[in-house]
Each structure stands twice: as C-alpha cells, then as structure tokens.
N, C-alpha and C. Protein backbone atom coordinates (compact mmCIF):
# COMPACT_ATOMS: atom_id res chain seq x y z
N UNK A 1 26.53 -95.74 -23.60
CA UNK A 1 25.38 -95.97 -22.73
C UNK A 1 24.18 -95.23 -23.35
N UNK A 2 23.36 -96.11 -23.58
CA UNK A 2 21.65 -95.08 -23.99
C UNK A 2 21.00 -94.55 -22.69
N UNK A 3 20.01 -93.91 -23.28
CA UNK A 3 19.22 -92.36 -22.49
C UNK A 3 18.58 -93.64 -21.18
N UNK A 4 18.00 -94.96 -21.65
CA UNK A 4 17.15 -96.23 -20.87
C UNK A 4 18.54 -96.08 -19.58
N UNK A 5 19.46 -96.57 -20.09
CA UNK A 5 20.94 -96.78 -19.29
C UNK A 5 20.90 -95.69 -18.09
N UNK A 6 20.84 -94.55 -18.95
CA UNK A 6 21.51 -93.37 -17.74
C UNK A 6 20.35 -93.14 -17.04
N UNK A 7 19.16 -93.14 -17.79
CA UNK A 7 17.96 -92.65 -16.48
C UNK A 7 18.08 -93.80 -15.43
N UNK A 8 18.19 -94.84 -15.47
CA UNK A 8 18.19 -96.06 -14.18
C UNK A 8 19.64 -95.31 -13.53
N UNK A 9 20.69 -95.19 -14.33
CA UNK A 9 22.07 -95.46 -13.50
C UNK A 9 21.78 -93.77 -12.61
N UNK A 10 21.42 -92.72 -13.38
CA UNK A 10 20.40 -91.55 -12.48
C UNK A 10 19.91 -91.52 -11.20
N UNK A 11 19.03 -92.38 -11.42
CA UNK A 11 18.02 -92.18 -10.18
C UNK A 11 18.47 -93.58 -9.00
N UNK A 12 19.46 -94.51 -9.93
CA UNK A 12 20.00 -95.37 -8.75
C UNK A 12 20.87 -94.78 -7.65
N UNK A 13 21.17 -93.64 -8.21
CA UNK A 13 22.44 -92.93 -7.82
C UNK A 13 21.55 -91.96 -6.44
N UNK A 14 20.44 -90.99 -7.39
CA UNK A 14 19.73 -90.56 -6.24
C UNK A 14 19.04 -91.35 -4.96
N UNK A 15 19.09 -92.79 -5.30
CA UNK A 15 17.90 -93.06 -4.08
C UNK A 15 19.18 -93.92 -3.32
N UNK A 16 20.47 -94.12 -3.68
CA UNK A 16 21.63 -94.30 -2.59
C UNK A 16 22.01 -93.13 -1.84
N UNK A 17 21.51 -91.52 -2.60
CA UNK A 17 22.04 -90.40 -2.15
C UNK A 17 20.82 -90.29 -0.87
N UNK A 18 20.03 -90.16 -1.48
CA UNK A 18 18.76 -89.91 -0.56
C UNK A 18 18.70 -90.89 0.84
N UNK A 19 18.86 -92.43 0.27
CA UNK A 19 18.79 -93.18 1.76
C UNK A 19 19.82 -92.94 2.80
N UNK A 20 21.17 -92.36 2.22
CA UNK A 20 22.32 -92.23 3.06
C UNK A 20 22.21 -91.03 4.00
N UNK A 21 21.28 -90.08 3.31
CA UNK A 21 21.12 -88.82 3.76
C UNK A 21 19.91 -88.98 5.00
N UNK A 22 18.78 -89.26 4.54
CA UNK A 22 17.71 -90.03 5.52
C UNK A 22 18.18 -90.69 6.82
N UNK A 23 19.27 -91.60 6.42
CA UNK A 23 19.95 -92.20 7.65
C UNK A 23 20.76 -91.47 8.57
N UNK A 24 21.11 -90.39 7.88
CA UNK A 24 22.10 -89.34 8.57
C UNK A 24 21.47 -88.07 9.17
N UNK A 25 20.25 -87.89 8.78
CA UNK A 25 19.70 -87.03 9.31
C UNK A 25 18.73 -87.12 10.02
N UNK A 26 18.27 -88.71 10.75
CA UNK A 26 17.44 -89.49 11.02
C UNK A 26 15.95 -89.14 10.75
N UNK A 27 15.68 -89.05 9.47
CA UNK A 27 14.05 -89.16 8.94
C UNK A 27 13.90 -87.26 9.41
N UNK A 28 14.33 -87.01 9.75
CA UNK A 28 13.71 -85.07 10.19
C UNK A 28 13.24 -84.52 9.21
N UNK A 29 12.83 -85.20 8.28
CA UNK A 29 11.87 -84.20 7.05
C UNK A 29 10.67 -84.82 7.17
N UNK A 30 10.73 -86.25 7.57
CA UNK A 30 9.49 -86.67 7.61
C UNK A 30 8.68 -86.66 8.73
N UNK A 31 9.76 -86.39 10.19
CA UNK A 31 9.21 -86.43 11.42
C UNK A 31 10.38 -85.46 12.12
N UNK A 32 9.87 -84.16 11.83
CA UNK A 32 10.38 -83.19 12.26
C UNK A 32 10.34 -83.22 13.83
N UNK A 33 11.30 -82.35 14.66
CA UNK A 33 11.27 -82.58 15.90
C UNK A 33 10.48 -81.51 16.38
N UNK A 34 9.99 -80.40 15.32
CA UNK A 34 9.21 -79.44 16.01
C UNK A 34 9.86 -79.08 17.29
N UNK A 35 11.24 -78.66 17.50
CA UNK A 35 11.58 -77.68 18.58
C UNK A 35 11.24 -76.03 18.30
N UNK A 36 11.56 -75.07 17.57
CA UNK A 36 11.37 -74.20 16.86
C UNK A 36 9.90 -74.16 15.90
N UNK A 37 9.63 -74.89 15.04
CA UNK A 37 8.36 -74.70 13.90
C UNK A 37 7.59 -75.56 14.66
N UNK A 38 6.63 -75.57 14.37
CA UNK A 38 5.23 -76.79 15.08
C UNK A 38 4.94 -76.91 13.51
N UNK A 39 5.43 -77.12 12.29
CA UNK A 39 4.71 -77.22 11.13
C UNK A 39 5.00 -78.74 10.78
N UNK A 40 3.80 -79.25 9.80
CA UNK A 40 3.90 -80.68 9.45
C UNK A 40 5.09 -81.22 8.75
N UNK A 41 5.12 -82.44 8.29
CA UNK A 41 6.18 -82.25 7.55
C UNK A 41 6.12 -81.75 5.97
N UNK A 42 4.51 -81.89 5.79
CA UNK A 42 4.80 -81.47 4.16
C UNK A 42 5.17 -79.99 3.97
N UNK A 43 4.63 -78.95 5.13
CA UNK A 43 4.99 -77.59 4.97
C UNK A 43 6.29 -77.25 5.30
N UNK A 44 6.73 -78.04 6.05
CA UNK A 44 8.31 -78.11 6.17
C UNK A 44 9.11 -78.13 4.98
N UNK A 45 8.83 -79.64 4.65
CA UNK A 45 9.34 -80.23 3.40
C UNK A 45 9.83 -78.35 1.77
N UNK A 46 8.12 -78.13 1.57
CA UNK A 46 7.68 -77.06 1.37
C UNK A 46 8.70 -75.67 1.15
N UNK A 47 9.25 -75.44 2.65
CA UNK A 47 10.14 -74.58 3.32
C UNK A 47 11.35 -74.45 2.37
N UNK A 48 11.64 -75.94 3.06
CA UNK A 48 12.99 -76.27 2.77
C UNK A 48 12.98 -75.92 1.05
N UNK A 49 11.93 -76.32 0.57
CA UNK A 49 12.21 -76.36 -1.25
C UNK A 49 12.12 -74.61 -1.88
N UNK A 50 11.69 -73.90 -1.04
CA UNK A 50 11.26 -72.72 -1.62
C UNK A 50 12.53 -72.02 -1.15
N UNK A 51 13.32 -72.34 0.20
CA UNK A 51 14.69 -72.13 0.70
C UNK A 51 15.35 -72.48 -0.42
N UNK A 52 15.53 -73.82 -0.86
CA UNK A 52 16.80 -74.13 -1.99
C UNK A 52 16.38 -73.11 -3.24
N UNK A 53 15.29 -73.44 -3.45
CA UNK A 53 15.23 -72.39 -4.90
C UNK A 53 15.81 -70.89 -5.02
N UNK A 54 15.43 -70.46 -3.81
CA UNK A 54 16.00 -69.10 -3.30
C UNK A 54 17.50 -68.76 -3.96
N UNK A 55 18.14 -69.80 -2.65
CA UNK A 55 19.55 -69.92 -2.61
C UNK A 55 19.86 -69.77 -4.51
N UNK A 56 19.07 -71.04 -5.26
CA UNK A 56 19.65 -70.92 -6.68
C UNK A 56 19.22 -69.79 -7.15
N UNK A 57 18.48 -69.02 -7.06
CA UNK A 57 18.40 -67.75 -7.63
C UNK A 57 19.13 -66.74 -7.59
N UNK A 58 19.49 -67.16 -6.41
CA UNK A 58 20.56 -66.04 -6.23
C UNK A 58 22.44 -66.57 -5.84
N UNK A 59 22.28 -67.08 -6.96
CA UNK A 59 23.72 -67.57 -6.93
C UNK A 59 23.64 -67.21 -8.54
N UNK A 60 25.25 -67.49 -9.22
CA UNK A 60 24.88 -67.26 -10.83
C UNK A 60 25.42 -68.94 -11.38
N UNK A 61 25.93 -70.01 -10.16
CA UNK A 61 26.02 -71.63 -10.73
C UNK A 61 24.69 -72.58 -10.47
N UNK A 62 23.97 -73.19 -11.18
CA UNK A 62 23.35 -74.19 -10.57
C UNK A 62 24.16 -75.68 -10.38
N UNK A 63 24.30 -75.96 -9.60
CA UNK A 63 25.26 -76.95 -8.73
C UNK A 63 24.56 -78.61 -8.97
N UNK A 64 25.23 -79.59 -9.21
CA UNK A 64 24.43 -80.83 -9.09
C UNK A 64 23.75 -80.86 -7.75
N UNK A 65 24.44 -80.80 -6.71
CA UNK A 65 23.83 -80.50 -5.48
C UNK A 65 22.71 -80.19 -5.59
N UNK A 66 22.41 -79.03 -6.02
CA UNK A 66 21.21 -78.31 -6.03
C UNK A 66 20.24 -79.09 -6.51
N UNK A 67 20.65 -79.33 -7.49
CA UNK A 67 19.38 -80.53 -8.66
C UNK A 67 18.97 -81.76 -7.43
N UNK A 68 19.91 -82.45 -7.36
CA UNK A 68 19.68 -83.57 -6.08
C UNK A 68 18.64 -82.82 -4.65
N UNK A 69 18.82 -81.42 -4.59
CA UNK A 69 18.97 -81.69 -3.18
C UNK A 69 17.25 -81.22 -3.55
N UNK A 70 17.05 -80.95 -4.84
CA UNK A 70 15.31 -80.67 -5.31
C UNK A 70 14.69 -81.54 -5.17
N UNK A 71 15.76 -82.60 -6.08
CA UNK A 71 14.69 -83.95 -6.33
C UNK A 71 14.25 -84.68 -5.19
N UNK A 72 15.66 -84.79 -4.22
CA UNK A 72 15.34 -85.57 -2.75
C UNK A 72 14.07 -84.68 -1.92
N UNK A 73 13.92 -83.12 -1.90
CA UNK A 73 12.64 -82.92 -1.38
C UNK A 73 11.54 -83.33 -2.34
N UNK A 74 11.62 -83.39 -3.27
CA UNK A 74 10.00 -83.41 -3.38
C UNK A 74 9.62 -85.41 -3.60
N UNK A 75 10.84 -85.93 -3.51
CA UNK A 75 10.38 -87.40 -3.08
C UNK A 75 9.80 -87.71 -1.61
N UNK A 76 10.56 -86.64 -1.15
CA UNK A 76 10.11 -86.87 0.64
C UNK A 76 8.75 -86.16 0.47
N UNK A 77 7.90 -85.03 -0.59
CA UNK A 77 7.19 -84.25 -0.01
C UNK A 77 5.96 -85.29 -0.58
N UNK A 78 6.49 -86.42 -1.87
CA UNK A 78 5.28 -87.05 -2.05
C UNK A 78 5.18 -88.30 -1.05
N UNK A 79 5.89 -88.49 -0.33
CA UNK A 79 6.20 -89.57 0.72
C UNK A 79 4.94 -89.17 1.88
N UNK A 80 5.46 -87.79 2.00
CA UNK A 80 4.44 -87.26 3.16
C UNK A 80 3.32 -87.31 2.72
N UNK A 81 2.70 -87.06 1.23
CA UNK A 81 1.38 -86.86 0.45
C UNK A 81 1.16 -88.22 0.88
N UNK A 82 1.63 -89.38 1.16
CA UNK A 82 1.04 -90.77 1.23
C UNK A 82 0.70 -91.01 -0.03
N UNK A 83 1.59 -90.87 -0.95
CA UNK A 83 1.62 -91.06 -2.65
C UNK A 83 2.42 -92.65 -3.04
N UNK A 84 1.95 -93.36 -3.45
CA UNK A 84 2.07 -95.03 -3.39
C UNK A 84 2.75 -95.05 -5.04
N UNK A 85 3.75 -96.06 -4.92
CA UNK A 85 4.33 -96.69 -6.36
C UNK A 85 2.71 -96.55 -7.52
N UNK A 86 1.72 -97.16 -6.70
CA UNK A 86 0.87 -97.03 -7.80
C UNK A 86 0.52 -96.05 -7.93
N UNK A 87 -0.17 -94.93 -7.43
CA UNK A 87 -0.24 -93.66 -8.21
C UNK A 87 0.89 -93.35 -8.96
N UNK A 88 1.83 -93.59 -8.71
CA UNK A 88 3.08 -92.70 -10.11
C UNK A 88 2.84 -93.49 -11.22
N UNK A 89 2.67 -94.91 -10.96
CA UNK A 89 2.45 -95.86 -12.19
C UNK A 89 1.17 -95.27 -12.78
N UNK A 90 0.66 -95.39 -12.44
CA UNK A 90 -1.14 -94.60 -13.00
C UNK A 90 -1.25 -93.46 -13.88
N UNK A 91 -0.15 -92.48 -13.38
CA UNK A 91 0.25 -91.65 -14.71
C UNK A 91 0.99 -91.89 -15.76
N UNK A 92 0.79 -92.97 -15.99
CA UNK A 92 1.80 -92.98 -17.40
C UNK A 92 0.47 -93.57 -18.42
N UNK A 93 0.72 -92.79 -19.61
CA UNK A 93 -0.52 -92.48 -20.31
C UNK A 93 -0.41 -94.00 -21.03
C-alpha cells in the first residue's frame, strides 16, 4: 500500500471513528448542555484538548487513542470555527 493509500484508508477510519462517537455522545462538543460550565463550544472543545494533552504528558505511552482522540477535537473545534471544505482547500499552496 503507498503513503496516497494509507492517508485516505487513515482518515476514512477517523471520520467512521468520529461519526460513531458524535452519535454516541449526541453532538455535546458541539452543543454542550451547559449544566456545570456556561462555556461555548469552542472553549470547551479547547478544555477538553488541553485536558488530553495533559493526560499525555503525564503518562510515559502515547496511545493511538490519544492521537485520535486529538484529531477528533480539533475537527470539532474547526466545525465550531464555522471553517468550510473550502477554506481547508484554499490552503493548499
């Protein structure tokens, strides 16, 4: 399999991980229930990412988990940015 191969079979993998998770956690990153925090969702989002990093710092494995559970916030945190297929396309030089 080439590098073209695995980056699709990659990120196909993350956005089955991500929608299953979304569905299971019904959207609460994007529309927090604010019982406890009154914060938006991007500072949430935010939270949560500066929480995981933590956790990996202070562990001595970095876990696939971990990698996934980065990438799935900061897709949700550009979701919240109202960041469109075309802006990501737009950066490519």
């Amino acid at each position: 399999m080439n590098s073209q191969e695995k980056i699709s079979e990659i990120y196909d993998a993350l956005k089955k991980m991500q929608l299953e998770k979304n569905k299971r956690y019904g959207d609460s990153a994007l529309k927090p229930n604010n019982i406890f925090s009154k914060l938006d969702s991007q500072s949430s989002i935010k939270i949560r990412l500066d929480d995981k990093l933590s956790r990996i710092m202070n562990n001595n494995e970095l876990k696939v988990n971990d990698i996934s559970d980065i990438i799935g916030y900061l897709v949700l945190l550009l979701i919240s940015m109202d960041i469109t297929e075309s802006d990501i396309l737009n950066l490519i030089d």
